[in-house]
Protein backbone atom coordinates (compact mmCIF):
# COMPACT_ATOMS: atom_id res chain seq x y z
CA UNK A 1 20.50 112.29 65.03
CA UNK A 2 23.20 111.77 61.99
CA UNK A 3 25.12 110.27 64.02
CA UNK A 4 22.75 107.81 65.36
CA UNK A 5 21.97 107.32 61.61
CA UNK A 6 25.51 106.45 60.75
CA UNK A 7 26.20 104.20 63.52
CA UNK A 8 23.05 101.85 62.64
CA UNK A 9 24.22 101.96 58.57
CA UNK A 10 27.55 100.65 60.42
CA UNK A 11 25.59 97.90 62.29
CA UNK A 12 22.99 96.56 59.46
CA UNK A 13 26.61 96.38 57.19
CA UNK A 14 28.06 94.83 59.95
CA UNK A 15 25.45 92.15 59.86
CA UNK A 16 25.22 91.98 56.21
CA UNK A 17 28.36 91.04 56.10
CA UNK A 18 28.32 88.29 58.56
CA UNK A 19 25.37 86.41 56.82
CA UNK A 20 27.28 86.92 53.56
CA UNK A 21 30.38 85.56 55.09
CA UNK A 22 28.70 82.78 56.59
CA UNK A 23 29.22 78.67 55.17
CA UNK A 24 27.42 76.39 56.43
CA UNK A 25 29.47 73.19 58.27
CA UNK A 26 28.17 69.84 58.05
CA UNK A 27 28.97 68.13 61.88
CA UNK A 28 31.09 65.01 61.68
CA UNK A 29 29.47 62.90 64.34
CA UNK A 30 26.40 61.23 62.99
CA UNK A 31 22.76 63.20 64.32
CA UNK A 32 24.49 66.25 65.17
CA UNK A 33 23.05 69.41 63.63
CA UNK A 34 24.54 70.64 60.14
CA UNK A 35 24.75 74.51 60.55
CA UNK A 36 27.12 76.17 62.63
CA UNK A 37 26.54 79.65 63.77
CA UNK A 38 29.81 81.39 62.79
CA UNK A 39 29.87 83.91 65.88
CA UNK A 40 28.99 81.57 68.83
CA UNK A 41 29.38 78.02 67.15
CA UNK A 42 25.79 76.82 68.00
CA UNK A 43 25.14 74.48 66.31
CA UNK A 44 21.75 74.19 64.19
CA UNK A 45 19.34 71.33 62.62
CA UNK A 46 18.20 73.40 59.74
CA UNK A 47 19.58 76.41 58.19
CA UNK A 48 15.80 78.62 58.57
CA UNK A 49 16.94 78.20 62.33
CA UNK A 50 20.50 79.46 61.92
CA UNK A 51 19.45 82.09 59.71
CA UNK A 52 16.72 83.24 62.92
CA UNK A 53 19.56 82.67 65.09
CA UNK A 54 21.83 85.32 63.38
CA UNK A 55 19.44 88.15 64.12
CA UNK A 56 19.97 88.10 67.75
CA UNK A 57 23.99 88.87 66.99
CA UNK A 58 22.30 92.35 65.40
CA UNK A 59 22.79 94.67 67.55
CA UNK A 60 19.85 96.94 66.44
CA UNK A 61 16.88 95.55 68.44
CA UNK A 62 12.94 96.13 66.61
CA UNK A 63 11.02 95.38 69.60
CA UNK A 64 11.64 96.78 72.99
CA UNK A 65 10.48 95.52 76.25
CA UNK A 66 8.49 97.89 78.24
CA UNK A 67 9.12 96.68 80.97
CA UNK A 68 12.68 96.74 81.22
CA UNK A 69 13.62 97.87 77.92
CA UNK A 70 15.65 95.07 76.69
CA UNK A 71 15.43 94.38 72.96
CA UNK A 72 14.40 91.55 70.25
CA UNK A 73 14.38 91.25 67.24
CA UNK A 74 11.90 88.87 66.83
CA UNK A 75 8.00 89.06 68.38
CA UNK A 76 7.64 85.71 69.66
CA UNK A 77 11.00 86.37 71.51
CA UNK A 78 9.22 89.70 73.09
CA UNK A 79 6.22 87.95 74.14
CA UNK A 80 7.99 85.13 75.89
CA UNK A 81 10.35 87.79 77.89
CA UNK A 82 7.25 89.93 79.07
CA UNK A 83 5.73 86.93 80.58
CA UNK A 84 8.85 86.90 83.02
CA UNK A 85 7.75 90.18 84.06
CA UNK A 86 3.94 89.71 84.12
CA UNK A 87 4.10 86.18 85.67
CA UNK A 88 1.75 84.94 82.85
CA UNK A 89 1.77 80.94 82.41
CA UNK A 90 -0.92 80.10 80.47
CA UNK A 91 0.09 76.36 79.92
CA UNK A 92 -0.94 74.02 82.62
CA UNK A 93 -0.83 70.64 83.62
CA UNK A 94 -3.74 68.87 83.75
CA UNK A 95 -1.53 66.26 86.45
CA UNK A 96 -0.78 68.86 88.92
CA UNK A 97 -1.59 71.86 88.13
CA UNK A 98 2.04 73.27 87.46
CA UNK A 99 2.37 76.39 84.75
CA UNK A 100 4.44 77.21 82.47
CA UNK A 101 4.95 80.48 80.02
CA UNK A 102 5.50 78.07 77.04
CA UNK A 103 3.73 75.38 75.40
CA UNK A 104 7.22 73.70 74.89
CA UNK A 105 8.28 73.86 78.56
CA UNK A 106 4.70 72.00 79.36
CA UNK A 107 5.36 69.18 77.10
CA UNK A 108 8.83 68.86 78.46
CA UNK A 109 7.71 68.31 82.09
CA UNK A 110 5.06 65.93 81.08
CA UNK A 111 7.56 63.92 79.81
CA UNK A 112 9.88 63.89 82.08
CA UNK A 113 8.05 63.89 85.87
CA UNK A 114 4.98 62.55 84.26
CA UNK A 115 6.21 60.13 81.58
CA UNK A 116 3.43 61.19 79.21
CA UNK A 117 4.76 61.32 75.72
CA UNK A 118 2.88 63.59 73.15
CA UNK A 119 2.91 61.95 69.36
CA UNK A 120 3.04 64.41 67.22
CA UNK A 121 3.03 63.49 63.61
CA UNK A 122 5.62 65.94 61.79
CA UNK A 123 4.99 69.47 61.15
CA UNK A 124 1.19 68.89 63.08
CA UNK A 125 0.04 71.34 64.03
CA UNK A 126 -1.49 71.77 67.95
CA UNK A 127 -4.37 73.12 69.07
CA UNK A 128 -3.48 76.81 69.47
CA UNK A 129 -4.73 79.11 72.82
CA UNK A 130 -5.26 82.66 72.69
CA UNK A 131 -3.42 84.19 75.44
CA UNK A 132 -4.78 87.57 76.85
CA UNK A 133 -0.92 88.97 77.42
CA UNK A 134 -2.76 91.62 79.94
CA UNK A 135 -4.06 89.08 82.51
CA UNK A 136 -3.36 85.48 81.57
CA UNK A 137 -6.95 84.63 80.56
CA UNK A 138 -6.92 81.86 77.53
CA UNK A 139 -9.56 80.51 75.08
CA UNK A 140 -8.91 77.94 72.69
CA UNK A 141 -12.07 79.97 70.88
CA UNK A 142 -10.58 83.68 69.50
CA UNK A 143 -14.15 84.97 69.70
CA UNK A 144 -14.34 84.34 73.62
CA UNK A 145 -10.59 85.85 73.40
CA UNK A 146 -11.70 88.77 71.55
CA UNK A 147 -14.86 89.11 73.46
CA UNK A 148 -12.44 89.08 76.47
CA UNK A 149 -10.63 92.04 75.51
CA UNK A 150 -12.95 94.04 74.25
CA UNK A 151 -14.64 93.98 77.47
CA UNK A 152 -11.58 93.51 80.00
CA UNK A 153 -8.69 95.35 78.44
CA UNK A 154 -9.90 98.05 75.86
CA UNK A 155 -7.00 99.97 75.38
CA UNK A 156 -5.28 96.58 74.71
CA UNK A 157 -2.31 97.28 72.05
CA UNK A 158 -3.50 93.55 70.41
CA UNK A 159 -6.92 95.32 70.22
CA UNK A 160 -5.75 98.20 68.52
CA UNK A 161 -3.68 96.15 66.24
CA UNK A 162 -6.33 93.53 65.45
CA UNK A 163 -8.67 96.97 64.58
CA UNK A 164 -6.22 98.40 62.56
CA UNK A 165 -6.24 94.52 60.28
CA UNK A 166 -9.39 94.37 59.71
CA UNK A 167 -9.62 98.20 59.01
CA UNK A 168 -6.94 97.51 56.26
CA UNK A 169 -8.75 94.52 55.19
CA UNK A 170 -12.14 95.99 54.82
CA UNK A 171 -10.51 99.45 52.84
CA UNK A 172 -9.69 96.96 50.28
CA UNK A 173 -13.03 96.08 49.59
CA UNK A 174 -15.33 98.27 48.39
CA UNK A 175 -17.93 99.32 50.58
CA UNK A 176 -21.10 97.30 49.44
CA UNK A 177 -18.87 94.32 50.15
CA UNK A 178 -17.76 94.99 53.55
CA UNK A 179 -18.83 92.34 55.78
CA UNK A 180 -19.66 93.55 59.58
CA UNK A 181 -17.23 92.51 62.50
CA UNK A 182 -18.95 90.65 65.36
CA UNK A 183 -15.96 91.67 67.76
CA UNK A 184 -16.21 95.95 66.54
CA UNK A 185 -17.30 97.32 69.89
CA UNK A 186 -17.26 100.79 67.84
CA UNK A 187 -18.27 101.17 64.05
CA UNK A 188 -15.73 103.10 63.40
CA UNK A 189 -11.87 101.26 63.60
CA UNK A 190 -10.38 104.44 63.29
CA UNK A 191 -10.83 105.23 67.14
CA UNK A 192 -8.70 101.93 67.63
CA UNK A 193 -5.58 103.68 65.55
């Protein structure tokens, strides 16, 4: 156990060090990106990118796989590596009727075999899906997605966690205040935890 202690003090020092080390380089040809990553060279647009970037040089992983065990650092990473093992493509095209396991990867291939172009305005925001990571099901409503779960999957971990958030939320409210959940299949979240 000390030892396994030691070794990850090594790591996250390790790491430290390399993001203190780390100077950004501005890219002489014109439209290139302006942050180089300073272990693989990658080159990035904007520095919050870089800075995500870094983390998957740590070698302590957060979030394991359970399917094959492989590690990330970073949720959305996790999520979009189970779907290779759960087959899970809940973007579709509406053309002909290929899936994909990202919303990106969609857009992409309506572009390019379709020719449809989505404008965007910067920083808009799409319209989000919820995703039922257990089956594939989506909703762009979250109480069909919740209702969904509840009924479908639940012992669903994003059950349990979305209990646990609204237990946390309601605790800090005192009790007279506490609204009631429309999605609480039991009155008590506890049995969720």
């Amino acid at each position: 156990m000390l030892l396994i202690v030691f070794h990850t003090v090594i790591l996250i020092k390790w790491f430290c060090e390399l993001l203190s080390s780390y100077q950004p380089r501005a890219r002489t040809s014109p439209g290139s990106g302006d942050f180089v990553c300073s272990v693989c060279h990658k080159i990035f647009p904007l520095q919050r990118m870089l800075t995500r970037h870094l983390k998957c040089h740590s070698l302590v992983k957060r979030h394991p796989c359970r399917f094959c065990g492989k590690g990330f650092n970073d949720t959305f990473d996790l999520k979009r590596h189970m779907r290779t093992h759960t087959g899970i493509r809940p973007y579709k095209c509406e053309l002909c009727e290929k899936a994909f396991t990202q919303r990106c990867s969609l857009e992409s291939h309506m572009r390019k075999i379709h020719g449809v172009h989505q404008q965007y305005a910067y920083r808009q925001r799409r319209s989000k899906i919820f995703v039922c990571e257990d089956c594939g099901y989506t909703s762009s409503r979250p109480d069909e997605y919740f209702l969904h779960v509840r009924q479908c999957h639940p012992g669903s971990p994003a059950l349990r966690r979305y209990y646990r958030r609204q237990a946390h939320e309601n605790s800090s409210f005192a009790s007279a205040d506490r609204k009631l959940n429309p999605y609480l299949l039991y009155s008590n979240p506890a049995y969720y935890m």
